[in-house]
Protein backbone atom coordinates (compact mmCIF):
# COMPACT_ATOMS: atom_id res chain seq x y z
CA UNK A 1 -10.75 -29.50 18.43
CA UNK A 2 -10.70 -28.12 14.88
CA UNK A 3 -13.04 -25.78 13.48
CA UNK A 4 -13.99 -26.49 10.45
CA UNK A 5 -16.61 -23.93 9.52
CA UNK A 6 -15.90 -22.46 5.93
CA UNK A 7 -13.83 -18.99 6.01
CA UNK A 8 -14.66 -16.31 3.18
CA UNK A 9 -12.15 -15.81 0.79
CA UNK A 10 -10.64 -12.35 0.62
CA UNK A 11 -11.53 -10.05 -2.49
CA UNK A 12 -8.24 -10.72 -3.95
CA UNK A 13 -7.32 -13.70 -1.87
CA UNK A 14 -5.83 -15.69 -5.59
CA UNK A 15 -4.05 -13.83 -7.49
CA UNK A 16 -2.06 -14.73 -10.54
CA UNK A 17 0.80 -12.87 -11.44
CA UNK A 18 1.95 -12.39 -14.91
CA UNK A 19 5.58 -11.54 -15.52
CA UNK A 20 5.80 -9.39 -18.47
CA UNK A 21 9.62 -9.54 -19.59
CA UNK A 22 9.94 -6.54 -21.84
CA UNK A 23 11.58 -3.60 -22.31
CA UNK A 24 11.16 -3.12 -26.09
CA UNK A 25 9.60 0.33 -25.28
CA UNK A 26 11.79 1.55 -22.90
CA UNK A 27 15.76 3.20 -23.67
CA UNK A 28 16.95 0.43 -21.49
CA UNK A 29 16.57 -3.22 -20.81
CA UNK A 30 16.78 -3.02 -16.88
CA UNK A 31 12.43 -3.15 -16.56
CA UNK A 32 12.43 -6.64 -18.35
CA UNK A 33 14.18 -8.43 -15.40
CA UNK A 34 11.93 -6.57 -12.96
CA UNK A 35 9.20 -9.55 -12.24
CA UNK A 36 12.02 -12.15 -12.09
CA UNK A 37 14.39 -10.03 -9.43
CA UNK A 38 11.00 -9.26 -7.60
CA UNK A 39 10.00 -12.90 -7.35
CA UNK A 40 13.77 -13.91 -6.09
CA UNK A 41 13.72 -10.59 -3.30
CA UNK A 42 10.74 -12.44 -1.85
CA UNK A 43 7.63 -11.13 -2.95
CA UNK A 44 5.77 -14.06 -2.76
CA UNK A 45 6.56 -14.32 1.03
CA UNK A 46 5.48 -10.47 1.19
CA UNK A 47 2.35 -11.17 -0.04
CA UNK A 48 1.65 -14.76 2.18
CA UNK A 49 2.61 -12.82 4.80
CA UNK A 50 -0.47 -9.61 4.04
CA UNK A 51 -2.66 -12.56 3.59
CA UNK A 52 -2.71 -13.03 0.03
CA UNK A 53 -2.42 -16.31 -2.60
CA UNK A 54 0.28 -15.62 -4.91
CA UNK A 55 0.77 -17.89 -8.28
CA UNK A 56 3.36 -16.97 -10.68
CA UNK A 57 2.00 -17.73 -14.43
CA UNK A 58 3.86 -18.35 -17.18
CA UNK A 59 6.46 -15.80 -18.42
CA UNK A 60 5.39 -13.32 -21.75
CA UNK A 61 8.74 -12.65 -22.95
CA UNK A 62 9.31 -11.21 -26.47
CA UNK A 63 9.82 -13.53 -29.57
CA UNK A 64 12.25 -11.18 -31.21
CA UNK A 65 15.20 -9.07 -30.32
CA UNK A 66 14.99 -5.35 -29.88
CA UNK A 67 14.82 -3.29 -33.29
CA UNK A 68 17.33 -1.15 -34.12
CA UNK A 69 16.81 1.93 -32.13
CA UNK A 70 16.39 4.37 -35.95
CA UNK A 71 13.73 2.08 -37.04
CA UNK A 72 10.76 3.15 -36.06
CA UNK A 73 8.46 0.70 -37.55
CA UNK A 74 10.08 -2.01 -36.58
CA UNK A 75 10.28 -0.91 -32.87
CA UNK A 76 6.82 -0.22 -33.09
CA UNK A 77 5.54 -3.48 -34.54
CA UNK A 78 8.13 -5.65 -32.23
CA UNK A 79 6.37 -3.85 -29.04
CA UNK A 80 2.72 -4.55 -30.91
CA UNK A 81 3.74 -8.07 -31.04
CA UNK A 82 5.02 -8.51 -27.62
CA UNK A 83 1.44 -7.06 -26.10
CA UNK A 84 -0.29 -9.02 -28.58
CA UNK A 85 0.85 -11.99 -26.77
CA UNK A 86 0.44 -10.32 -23.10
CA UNK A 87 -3.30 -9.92 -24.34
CA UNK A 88 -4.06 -12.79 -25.48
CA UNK A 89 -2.84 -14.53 -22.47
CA UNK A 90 -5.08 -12.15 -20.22
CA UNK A 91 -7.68 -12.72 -21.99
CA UNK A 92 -7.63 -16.41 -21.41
CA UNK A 93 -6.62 -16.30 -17.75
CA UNK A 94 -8.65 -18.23 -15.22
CA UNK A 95 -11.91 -16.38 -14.55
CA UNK A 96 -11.27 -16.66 -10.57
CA UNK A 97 -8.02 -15.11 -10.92
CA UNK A 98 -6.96 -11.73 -9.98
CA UNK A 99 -4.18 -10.97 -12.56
CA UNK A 100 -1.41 -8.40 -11.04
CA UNK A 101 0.81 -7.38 -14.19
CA UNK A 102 4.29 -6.82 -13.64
CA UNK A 103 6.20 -5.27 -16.19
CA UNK A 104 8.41 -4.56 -18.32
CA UNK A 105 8.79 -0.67 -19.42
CA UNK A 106 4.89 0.67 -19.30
CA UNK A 107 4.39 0.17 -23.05
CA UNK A 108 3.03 -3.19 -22.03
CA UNK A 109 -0.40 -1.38 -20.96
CA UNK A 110 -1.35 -1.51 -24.72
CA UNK A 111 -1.57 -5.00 -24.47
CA UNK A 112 -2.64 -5.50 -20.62
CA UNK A 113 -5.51 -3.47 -20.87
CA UNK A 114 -6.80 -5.05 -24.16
CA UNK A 115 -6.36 -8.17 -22.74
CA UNK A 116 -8.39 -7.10 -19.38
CA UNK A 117 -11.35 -5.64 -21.63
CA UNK A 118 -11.38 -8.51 -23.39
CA UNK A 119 -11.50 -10.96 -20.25
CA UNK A 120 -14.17 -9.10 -18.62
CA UNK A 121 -16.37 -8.85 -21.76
CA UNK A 122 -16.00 -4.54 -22.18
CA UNK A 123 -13.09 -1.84 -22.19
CA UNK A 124 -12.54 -1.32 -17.98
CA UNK A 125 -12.32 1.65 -16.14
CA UNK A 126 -8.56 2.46 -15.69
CA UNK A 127 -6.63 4.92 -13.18
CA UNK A 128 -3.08 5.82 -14.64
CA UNK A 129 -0.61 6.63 -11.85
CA UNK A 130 2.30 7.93 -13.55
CA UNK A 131 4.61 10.91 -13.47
CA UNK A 132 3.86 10.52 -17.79
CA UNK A 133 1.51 10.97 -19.84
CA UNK A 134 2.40 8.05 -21.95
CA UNK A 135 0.32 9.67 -24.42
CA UNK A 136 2.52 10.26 -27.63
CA UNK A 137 2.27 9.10 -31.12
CA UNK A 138 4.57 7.98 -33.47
CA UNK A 139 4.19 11.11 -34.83
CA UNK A 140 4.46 13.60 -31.74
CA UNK A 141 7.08 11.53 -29.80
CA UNK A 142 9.89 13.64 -28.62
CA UNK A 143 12.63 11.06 -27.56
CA UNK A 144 11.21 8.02 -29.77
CA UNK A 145 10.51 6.19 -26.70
CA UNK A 146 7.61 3.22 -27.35
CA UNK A 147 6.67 3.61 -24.02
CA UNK A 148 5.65 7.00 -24.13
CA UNK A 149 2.44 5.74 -26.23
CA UNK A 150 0.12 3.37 -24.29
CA UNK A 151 -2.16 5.17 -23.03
CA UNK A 152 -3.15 7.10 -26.39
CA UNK A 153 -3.17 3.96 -28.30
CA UNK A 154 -5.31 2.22 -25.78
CA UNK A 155 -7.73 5.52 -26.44
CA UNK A 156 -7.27 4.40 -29.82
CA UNK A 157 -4.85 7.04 -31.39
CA UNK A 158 -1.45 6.52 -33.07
CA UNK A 159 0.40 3.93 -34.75
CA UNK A 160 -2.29 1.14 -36.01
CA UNK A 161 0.43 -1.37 -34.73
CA UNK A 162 -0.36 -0.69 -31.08
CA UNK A 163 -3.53 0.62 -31.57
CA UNK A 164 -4.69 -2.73 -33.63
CA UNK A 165 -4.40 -4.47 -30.53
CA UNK A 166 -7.54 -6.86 -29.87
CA UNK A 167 -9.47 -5.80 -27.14
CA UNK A 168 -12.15 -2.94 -26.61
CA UNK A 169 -10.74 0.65 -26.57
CA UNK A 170 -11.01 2.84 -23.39
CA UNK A 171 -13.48 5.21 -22.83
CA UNK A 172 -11.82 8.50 -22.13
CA UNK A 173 -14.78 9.12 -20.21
CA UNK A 174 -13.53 6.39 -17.29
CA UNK A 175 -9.27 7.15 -17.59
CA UNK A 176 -7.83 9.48 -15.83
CA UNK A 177 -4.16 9.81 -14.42
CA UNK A 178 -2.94 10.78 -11.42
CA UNK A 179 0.50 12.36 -10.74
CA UNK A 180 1.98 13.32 -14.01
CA UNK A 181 4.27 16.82 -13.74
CA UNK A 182 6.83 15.89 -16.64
CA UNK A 183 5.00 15.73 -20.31
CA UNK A 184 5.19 17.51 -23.81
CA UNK A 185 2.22 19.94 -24.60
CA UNK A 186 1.30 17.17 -27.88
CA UNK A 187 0.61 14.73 -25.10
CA UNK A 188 -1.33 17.05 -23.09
CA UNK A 189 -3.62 18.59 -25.27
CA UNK A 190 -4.48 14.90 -27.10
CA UNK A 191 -5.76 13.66 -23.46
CA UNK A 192 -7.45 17.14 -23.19
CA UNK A 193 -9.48 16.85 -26.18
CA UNK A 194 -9.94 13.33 -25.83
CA UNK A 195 -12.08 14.23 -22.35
CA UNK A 196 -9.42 12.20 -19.86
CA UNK A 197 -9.14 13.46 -16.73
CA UNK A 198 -5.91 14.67 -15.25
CA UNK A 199 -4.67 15.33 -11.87
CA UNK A 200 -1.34 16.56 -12.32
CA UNK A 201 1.20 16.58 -9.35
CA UNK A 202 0.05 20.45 -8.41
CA UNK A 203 -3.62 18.82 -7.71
CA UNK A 204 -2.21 16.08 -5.50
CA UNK A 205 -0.22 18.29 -3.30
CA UNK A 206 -2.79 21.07 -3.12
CA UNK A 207 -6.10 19.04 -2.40
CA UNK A 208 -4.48 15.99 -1.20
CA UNK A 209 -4.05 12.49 -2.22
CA UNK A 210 -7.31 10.80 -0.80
CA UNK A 211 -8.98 13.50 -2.28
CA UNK A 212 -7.84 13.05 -5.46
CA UNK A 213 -7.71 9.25 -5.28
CA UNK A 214 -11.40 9.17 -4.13
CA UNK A 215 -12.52 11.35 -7.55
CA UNK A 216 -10.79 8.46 -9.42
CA UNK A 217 -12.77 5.96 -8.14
CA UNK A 218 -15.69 7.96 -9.08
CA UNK A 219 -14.73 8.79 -12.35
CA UNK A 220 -13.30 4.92 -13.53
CA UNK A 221 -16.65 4.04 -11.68
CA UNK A 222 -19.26 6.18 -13.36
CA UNK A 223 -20.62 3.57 -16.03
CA UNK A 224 -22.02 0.98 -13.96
CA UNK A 225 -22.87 -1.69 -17.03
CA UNK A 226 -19.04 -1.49 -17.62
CA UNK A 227 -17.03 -4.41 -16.18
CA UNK A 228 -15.20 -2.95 -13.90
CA UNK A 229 -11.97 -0.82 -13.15
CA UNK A 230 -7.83 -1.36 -12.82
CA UNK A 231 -4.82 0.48 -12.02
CA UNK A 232 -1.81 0.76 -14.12
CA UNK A 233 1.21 2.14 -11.80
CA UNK A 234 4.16 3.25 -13.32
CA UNK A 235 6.60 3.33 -10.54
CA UNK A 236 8.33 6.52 -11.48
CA UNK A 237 5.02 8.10 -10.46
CA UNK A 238 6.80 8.11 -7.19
CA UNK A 239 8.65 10.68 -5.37
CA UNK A 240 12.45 9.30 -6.64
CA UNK A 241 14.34 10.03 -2.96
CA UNK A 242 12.05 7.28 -1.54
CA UNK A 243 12.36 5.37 -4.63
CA UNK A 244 15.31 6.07 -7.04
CA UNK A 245 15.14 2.65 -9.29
CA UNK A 246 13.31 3.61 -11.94
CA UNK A 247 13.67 3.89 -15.95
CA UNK A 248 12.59 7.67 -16.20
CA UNK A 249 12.61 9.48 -12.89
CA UNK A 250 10.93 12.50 -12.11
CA UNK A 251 11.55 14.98 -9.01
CA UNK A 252 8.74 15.94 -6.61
CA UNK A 253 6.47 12.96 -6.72
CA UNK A 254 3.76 11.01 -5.22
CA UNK A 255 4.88 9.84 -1.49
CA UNK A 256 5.17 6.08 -1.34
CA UNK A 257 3.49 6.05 2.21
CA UNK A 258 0.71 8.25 0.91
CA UNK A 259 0.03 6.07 -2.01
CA UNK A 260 0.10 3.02 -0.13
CA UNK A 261 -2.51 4.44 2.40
CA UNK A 262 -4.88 5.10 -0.34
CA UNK A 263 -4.28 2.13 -2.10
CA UNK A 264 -5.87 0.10 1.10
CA UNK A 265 -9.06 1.61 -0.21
CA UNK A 266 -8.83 -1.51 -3.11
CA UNK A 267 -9.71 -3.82 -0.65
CA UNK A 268 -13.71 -3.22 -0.32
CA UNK A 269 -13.95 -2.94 -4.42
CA UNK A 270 -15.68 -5.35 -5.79
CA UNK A 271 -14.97 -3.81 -8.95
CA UNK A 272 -11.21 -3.90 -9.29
CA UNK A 273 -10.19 -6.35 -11.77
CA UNK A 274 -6.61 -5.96 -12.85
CA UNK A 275 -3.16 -4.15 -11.59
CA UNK A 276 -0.12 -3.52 -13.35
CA UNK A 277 3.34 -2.39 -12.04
CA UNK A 278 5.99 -1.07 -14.29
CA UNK A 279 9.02 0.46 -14.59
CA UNK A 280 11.17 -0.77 -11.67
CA UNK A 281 14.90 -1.32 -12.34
CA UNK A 282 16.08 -3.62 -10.60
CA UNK A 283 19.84 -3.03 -11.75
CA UNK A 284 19.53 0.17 -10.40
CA UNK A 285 17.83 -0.52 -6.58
CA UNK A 286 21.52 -1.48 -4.64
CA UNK A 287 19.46 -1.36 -1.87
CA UNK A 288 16.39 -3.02 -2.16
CA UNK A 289 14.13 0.76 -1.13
CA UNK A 290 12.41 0.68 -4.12
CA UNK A 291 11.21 -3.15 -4.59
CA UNK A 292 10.16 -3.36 -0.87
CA UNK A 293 8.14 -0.36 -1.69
CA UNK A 294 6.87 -1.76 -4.71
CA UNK A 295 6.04 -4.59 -2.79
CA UNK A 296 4.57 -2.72 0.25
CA UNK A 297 2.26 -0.99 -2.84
CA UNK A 298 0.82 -4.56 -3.92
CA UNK A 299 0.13 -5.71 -0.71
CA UNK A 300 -2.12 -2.76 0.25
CA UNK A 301 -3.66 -2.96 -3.32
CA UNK A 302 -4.82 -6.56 -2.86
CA UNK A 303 -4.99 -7.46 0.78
CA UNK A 304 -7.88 -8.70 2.42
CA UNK A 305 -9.99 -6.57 4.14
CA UNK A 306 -11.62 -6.14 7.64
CA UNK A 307 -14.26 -8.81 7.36
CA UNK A 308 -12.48 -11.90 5.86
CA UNK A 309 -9.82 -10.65 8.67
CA UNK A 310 -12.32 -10.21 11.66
CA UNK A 311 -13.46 -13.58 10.45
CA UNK A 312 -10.05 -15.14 10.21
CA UNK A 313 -9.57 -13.90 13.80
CA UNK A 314 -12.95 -15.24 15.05
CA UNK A 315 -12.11 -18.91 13.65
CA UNK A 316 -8.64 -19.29 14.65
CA UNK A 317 -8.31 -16.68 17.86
CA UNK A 318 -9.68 -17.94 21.53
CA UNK A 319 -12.78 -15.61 22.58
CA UNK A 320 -11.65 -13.69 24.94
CA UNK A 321 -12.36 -10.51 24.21
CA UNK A 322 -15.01 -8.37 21.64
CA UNK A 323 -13.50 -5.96 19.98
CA UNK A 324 -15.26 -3.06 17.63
CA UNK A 325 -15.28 -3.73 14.72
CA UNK A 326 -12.48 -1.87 13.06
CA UNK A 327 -8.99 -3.92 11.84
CA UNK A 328 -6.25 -1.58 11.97
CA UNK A 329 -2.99 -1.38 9.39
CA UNK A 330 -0.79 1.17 10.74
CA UNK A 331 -0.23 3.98 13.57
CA UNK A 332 1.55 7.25 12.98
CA UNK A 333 1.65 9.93 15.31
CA UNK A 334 -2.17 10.38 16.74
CA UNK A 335 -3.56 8.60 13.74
CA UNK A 336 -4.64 5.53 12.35
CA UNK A 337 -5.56 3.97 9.44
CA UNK A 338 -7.04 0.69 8.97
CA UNK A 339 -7.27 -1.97 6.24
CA UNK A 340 -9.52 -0.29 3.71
CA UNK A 341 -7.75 3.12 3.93
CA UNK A 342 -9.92 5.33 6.43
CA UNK A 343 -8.08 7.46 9.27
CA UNK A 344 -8.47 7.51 12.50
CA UNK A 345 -7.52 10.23 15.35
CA UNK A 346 -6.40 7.78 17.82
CA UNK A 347 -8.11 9.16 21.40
CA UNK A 348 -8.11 5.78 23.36
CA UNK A 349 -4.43 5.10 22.81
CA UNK A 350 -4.43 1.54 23.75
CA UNK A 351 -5.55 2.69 26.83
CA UNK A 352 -3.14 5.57 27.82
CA UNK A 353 0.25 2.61 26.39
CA UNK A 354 0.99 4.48 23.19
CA UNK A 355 0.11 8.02 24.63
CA UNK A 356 3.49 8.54 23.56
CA UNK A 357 2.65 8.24 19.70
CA UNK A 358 2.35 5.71 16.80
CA UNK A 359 6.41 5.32 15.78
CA UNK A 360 7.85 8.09 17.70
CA UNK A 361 11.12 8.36 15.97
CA UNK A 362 13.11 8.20 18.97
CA UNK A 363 11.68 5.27 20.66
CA UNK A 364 12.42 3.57 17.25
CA UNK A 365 15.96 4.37 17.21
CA UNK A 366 15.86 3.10 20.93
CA UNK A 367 13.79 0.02 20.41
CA UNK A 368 16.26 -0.62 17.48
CA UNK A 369 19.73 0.33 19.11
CA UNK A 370 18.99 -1.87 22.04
CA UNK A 371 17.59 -5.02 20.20
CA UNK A 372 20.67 -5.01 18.13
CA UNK A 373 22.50 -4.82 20.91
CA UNK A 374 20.97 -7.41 23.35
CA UNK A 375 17.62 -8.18 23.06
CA UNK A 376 16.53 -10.22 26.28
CA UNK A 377 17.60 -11.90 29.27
CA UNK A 378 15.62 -13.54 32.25
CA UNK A 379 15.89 -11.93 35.47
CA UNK A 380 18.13 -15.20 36.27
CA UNK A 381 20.82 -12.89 35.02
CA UNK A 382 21.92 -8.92 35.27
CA UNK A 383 22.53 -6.85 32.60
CA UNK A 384 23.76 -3.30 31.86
CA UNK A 385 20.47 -1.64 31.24
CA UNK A 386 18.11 -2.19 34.16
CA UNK A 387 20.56 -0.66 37.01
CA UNK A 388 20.53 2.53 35.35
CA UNK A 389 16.92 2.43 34.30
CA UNK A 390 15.61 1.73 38.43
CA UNK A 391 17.95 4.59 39.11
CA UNK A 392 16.45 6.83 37.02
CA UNK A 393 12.65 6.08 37.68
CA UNK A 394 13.40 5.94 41.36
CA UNK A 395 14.62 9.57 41.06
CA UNK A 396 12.06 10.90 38.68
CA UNK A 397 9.29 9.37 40.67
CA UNK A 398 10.49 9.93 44.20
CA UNK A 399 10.48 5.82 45.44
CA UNK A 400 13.08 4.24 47.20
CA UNK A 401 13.02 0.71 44.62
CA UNK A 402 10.99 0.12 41.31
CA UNK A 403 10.15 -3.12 39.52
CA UNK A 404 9.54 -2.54 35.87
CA UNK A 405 7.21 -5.48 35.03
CA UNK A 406 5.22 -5.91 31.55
CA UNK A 407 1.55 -4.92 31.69
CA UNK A 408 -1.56 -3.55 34.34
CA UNK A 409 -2.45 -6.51 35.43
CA UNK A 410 0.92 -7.61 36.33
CA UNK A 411 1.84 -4.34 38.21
CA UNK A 412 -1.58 -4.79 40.02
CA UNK A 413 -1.15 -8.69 41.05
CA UNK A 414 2.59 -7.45 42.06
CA UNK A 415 1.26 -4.63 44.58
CA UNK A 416 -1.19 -6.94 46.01
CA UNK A 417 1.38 -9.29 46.90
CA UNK A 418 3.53 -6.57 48.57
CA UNK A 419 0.68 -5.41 50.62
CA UNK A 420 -0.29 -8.62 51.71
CA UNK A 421 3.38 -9.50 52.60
CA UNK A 422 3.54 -6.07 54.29
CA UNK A 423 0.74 -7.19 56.35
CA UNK A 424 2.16 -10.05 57.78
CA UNK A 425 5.76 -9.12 58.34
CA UNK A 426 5.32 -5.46 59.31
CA UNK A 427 1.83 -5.05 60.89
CA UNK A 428 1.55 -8.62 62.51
CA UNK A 429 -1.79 -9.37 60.64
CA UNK A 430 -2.97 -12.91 61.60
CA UNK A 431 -1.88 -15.36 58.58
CA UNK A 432 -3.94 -16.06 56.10
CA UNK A 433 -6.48 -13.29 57.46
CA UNK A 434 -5.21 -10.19 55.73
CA UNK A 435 -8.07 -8.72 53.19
CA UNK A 436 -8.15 -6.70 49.65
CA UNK A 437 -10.62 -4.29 49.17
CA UNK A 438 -11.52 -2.59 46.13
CA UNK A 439 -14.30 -0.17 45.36
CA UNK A 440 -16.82 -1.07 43.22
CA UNK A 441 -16.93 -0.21 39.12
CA UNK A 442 -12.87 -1.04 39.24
CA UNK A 443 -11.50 -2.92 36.21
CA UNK A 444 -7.44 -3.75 36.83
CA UNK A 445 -7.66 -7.04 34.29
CA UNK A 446 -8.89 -10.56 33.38
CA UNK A 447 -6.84 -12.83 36.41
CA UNK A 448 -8.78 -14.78 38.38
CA UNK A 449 -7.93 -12.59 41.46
CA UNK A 450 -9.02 -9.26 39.94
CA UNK A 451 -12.03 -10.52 38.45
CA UNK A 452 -13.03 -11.66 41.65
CA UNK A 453 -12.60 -8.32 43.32
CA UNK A 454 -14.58 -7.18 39.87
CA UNK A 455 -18.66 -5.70 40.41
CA UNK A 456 -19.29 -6.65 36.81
CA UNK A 457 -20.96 -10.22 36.42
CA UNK A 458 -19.42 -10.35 32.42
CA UNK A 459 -16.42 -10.39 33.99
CA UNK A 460 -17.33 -12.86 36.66
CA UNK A 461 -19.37 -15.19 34.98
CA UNK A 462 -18.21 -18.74 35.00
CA UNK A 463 -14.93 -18.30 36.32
CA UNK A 464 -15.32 -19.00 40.49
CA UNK A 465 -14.71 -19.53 43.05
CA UNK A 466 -12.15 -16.63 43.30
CA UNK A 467 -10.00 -16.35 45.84
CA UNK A 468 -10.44 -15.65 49.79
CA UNK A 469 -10.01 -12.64 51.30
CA UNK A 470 -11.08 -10.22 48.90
CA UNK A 471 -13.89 -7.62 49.61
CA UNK A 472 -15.89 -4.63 47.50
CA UNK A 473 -17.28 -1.45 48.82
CA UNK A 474 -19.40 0.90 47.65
């Protein structure tokens, strides 16, 4: 029978993502094919998969060639004209959409963020994750790089190109960036006077990136009539061994696995509006690291959270069980983390079957070695593996024969079996007249036998008549 009852839709359950095919600020033309190399690697299926609606938009490519690289006027007003466009088709994006950017070098934030403010009817909130400060003017630029100005110009200093932009300026009062450890003392001391708040890569590592993370939230939250906040990531924010493909990279950065862990904490905002990736090089990621991580990043950004999932589960999954009500991610070590970010020290261990650890490293390499190798057969067969395993847990545990079987339950239904057979064959018990008894308050699983040896009347309810022969005692 189907269910029909309506499901919630998840906080960022439709999104609409915006390909934004420039690199007119950037010293190479690798970030403009980022979106398109992204979209053919599968990140549509990456985000199905996390439970979120992708639709790819239209492209916002540029309508003129890059200007010669001495001209800094013209490069200037080709990059104004290319966010321009990437505002005004924010702006008129469909108001139930959740618009994830993807760039393009990062000087497309002067017209993302314009475009945002202008969709939402007010300048956003805005956390800048960047190893940059992307804070330069035409003026104080060092290497003539475009894309070292967004940020000031959406502050509403420099060029009047970029900083003409329509759209409502930030409030330096609600930026802040997160990350940076590579910038030019101009840069530093404009964000500095201009009241933005930054925690540089010494901040992360001493107090920790939740920490920090969680006085961003407060800080791009603290002027409630404002419509809301967004998150412009520049990829090379991130440490570059995890992540190497990137325009401008930068040593020592944020951890990838970090970031994504307090990126869950997206989910449960009401208040997020917008996203933005930029930076990624595809030309330069042979191995695919970096766009599975940029990937991995989105997901956690935008994925539902624990209610539409508990919800999900409750429509779909048969009722057999009621669990708390926590949805978990991910498992490393003793902890866990679930959907919206919060850790967990991990005490019940799936009831003593991961006492071993959330992804020891060596039963990964095992796990990994052996399903490469072969990966199952039915016992109608032998294979190489399970002759030396019996003889090693017959040694370590001091038996004469072992059967590895797959859970409790199993190993508890198997016993029985031998003991009853034992029974018959060895002790000459009358057939059919051999008994199981089991002390009260047991619990050894959900079969029909063991609940019926089972005190508990949840457990019993509506499932007899269990079989003969069993027996409780105090």
């Amino acid at each position: 029978m189907t269910n029909t009852t309506h499901l919630p839709a998840g906080p960022h359950t439709r999104l609409t993502i915006i390909s934004a095919a420039s690199a007119l600020g950037a010293p190479h033309p690798g970030p403009a094919a980022a979106a398109q190399s992204l979209r053919s690697n599968g990140l549509t299926e990456r985000l199905s998969n996390a439970g979120i609606k992708a639709e790819w938009a239209d492209v916002v490519r540029p309508t003129q060639p890059a200007a010669d690289t001495k001209d800094m006027t013209a490069r200037l007003e080709a990059s104004a004209a290319f966010a321009r466009r990437l505002a005004d088709r924010l702006a008129t994006l469909d108001p139930d959409a959740f618009p994830l950017i993807l760039g393009g070098d990062h000087a497309i934030a002067a017209g993302t963020w314009r475009g945002i403010g202008r969709r939402a009817g007010g300048a956003p909130g805005l956390i800048w994750i960047d190893a940059h400060l992307d804070s330069h003017t035409a003026e104080s630029t060092h290497s003539g790089n475009i894309h070292g100005m967004p940020l000031a110009a959406l502050l509403g200093e420099g060029d009047r190109s970029l900083v003409g932009i329509p759209g409502p300026r930030l409030d330096p009062a609600r930026v802040c960036v997160i990350g940076a450890r590579a910038w030019e003392t101009e840069e530093h001391e404009r964000l500095t006077r201009l009241g933005v708040r930054i925690f540089d890569m010494n901040e992360v590592r001493e107090r920790g990136l939740p920490a920090v993370f969680c006085d961003a939230l407060t800080i791009v939250r603290s002027n409630g009539s404002q419509p809301g906040f967004g998150l412009s990531l520049d990829v090379d924010a991130l440490d570059p061994l995890a992540v190497p493909a990137v325009t401008c990279p930068a040593a020592e950065g944020i951890d990838p696995r970090a970031l994504a862990d307090v990126l869950l904490t997206l989910r449960t905002c009401g208040d997020f509006i917008a996203m933005e990736i930029t930076e990624y090089r595809p030309d330069l990621d042979t191995d695919r690291r970096s766009a599975d991580w940029v990937a991995e990043l989105a997901c956690a950004a935008l994925g539902p959270g624990s209610y539409w999932l508990r919800e999900k589960e409750r429509h779909f999954g048969a009722s057999n069980y009621a669990p708390l009500p926590v949805v978990f991610h991910r498992g490393e070590g003793v902890w866990l983390w679930d959907v919206e970010g919060r850790r967990y020290l991990d005490m019940m261990s799936a009831y003593s079957a991961v006492s071993f650890g959330h992804g020891h490293p060596r039963l990964l390499r095992a796990l990994e070695d052996q399903a490469r190798r072969l990966a199952l057969t039915s016992r109608a067969f032998s294979n190489d593996r399970l002759p030396l395993l019996l003889e090693r847990m017959c040694g370590l545990f001091g038996f004469e024969r072992a059967l590895p079987v797959n859970t409790g339950l199993e190993a508890v239904e198997t016993a029985l079996k031998a003991a009853r057979k034992w029974a018959y064959t060895v002790k000459g018990v009358a057939a059919d007249k051999a008994e199981i008894i089991a002390c009260d308050g047991n619990f050894h699983g959900r079969s029909i036998t063991i609940v019926g040896l089972s005190a508990s009347e949840q457990y019993r309810d509506g499932f007899g008549p269990f079989p003969p022969g069993l027996r409780r005692i105090p």
